[in-house]
C-alpha atoms as a PDB file:
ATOM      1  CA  UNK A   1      48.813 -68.339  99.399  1.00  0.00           C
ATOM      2  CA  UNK A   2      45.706 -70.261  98.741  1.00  0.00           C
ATOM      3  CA  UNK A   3      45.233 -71.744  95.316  1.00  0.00           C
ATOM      4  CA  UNK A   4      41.825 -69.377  94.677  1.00  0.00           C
ATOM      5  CA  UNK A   5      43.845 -66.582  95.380  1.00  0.00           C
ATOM      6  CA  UNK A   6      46.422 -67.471  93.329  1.00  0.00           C
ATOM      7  CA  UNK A   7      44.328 -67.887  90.824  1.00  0.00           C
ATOM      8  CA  UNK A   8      42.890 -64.291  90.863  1.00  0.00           C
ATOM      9  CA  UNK A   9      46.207 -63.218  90.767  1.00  0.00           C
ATOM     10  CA  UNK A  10      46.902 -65.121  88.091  1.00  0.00           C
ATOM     11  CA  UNK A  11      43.909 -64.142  85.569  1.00  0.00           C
ATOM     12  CA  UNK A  12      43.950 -60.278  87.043  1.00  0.00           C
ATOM     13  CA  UNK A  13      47.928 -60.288  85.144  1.00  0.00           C
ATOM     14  CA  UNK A  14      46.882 -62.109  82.266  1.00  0.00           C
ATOM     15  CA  UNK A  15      44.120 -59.392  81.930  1.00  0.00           C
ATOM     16  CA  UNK A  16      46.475 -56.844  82.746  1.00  0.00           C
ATOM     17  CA  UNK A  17      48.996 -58.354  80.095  1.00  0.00           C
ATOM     18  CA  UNK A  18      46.888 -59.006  76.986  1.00  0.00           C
ATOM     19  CA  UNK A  19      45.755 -54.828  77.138  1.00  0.00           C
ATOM     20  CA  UNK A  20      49.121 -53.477  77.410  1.00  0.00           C
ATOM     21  CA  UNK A  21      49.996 -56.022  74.664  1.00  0.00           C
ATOM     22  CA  UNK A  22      47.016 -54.672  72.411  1.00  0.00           C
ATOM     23  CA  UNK A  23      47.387 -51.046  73.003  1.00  0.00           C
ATOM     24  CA  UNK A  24      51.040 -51.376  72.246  1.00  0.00           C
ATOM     25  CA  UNK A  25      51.103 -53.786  69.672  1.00  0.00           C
ATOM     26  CA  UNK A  26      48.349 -54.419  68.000  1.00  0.00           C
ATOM     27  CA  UNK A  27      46.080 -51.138  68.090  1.00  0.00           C
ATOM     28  CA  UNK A  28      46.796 -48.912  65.060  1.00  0.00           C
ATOM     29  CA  UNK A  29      44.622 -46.409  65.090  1.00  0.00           C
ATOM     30  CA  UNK A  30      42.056 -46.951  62.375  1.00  0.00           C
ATOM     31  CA  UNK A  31      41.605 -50.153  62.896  1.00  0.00           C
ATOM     32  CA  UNK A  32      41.376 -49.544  66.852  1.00  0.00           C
ATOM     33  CA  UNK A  33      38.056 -50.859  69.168  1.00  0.00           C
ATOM     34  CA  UNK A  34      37.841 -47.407  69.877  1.00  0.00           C
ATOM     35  CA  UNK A  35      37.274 -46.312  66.145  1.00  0.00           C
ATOM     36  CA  UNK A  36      39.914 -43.694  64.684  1.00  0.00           C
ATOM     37  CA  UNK A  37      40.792 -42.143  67.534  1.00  0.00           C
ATOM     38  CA  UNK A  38      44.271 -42.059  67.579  1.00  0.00           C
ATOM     39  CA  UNK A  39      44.886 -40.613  70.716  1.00  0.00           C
ATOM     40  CA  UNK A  40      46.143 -44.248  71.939  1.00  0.00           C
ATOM     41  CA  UNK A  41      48.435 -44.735  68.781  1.00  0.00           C
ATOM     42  CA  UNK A  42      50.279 -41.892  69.453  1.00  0.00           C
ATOM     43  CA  UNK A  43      50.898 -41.836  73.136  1.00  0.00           C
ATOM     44  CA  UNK A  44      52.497 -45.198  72.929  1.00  0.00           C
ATOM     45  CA  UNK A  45      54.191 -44.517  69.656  1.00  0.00           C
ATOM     46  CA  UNK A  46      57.667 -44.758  70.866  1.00  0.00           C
ATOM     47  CA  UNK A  47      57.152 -47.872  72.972  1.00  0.00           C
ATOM     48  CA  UNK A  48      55.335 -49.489  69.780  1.00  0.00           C
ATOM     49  CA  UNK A  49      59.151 -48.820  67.742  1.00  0.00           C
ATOM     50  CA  UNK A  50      61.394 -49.528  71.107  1.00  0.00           C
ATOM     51  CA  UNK A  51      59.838 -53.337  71.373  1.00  0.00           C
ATOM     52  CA  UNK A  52      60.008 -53.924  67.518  1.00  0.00           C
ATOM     53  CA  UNK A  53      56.599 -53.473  66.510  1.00  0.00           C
ATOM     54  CA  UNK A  54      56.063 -51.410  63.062  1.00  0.00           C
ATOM     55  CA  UNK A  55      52.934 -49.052  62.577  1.00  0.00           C
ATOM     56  CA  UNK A  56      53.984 -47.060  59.478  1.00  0.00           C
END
């Protein structure tokens, strides 16, 4: 694989990782990018207590 491509690859995950990471962990609602919609908050509610990460 050539080094550009793996390089794509590379930032594309990263990407990829840091959103799943804020709209499990860090996104709580009212203070969320998206304002207080908490349609976010609650559809990953359970993940958000499975991997340790408190919201109440």
């Amino acid at each position: 694989m050539p080094v550009s491509k793996a390089v794509l690859w590379l930032a594309g995950t990263t990407i990829l990782a840091l959103a799943v990471y804020y709209f499990i962990g860090v996104d709580q609602g009212a203070v969320s990018v998206f304002g207080r919609d908490m349609h976010i908050h609650e559809f990953v509610h359970d993940a958000r207590h499975f991997l340790g990460f408190p919201c109440h």
